[in-house]
C-alpha atoms as a PDB file:
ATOM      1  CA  UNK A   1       0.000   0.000   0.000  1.00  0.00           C
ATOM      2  CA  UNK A   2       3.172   2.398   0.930  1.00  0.00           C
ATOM      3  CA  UNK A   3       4.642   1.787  -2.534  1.00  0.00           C
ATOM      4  CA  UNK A   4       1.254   1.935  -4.047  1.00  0.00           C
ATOM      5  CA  UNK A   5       1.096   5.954  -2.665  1.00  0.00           C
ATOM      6  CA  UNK A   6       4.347   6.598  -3.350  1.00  0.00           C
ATOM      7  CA  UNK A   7       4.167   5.436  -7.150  1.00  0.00           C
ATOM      8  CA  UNK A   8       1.374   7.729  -7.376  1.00  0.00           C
ATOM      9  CA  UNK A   9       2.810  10.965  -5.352  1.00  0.00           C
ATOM     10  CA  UNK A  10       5.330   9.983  -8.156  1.00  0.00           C
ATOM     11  CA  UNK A  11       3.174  10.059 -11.400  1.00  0.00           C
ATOM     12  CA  UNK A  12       1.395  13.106  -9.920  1.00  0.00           C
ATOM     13  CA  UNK A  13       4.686  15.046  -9.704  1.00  0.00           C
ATOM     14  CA  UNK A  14       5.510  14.146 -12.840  1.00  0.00           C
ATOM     15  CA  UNK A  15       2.565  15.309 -14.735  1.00  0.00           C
ATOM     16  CA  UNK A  16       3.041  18.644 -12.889  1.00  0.00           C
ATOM     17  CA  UNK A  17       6.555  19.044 -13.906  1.00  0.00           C
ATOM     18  CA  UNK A  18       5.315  18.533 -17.059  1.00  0.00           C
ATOM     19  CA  UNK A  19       3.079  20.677 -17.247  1.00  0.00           C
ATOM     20  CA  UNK A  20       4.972  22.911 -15.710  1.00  0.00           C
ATOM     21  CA  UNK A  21       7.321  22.487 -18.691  1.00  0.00           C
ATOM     22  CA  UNK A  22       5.262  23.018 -21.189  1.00  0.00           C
ATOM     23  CA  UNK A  23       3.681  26.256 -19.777  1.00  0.00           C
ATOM     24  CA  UNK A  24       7.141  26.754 -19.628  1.00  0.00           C
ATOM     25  CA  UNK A  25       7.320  26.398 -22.949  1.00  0.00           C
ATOM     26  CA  UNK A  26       4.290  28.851 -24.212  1.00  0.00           C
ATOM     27  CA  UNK A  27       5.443  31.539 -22.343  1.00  0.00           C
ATOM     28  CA  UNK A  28       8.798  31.604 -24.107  1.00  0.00           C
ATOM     29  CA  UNK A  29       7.137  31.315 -27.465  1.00  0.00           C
ATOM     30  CA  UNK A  30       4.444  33.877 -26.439  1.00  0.00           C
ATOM     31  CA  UNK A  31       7.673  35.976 -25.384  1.00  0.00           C
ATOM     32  CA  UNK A  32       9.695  35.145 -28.731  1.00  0.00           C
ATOM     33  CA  UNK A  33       6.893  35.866 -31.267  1.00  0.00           C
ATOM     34  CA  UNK A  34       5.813  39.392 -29.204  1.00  0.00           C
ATOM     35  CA  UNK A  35       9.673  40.212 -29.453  1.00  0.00           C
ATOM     36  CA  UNK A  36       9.517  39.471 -32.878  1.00  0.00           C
ATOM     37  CA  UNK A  37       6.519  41.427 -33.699  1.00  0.00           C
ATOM     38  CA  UNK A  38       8.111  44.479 -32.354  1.00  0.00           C
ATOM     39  CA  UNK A  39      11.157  43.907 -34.113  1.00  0.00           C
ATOM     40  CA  UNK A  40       9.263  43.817 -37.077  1.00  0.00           C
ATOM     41  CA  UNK A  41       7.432  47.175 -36.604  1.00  0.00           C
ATOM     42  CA  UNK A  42      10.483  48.869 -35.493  1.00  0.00           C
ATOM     43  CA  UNK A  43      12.019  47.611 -38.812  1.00  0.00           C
ATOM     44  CA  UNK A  44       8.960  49.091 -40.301  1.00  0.00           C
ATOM     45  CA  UNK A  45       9.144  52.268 -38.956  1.00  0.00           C
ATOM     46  CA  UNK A  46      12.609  52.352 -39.805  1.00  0.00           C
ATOM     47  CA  UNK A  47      11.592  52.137 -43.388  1.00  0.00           C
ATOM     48  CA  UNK A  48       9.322  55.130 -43.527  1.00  0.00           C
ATOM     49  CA  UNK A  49      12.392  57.110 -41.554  1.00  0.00           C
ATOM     50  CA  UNK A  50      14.809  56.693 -44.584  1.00  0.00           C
ATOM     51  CA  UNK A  51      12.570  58.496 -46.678  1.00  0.00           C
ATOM     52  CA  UNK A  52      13.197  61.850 -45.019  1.00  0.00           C
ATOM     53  CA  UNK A  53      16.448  61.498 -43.644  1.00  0.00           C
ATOM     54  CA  UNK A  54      19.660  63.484 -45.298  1.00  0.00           C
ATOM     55  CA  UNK A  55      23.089  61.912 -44.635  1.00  0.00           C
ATOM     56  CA  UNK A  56      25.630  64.479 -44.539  1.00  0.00           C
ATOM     57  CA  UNK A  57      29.102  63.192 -44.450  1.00  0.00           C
ATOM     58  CA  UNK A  58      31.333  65.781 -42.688  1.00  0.00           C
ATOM     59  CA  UNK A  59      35.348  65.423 -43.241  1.00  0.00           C
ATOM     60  CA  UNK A  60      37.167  63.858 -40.347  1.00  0.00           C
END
């Protein structure tokens, strides 16, 4: 009966760490395609920027 418990605290632990993992997991993709969102609006603002910028190359 003792192992019986402790096989199941067992399983039970390891379907939290696993879920644990994989929330894990979300998070960081949540994080990595939010980061690259922004990235790619910043590029895109960059883009209109070039339009109106003069580069004026002074002598050293």
């Amino acid at each position: 009966e003792r192992m019986e418990a402790d096989e199941a605290f067992a399983e039970a632990e390891r379907a939290a760490r696993q879920r644990l993992e994989e929330e894990a997991r979300l998070k960081i993709q949540e994080y990595k395609t939010e980061r690259r969102r922004q990235r790619q609006a910043a590029d895109d603002d960059d883009d209109d920027d070039d339009h109106d910028v003069e580069v004026v190359y002074a002598p050293h």
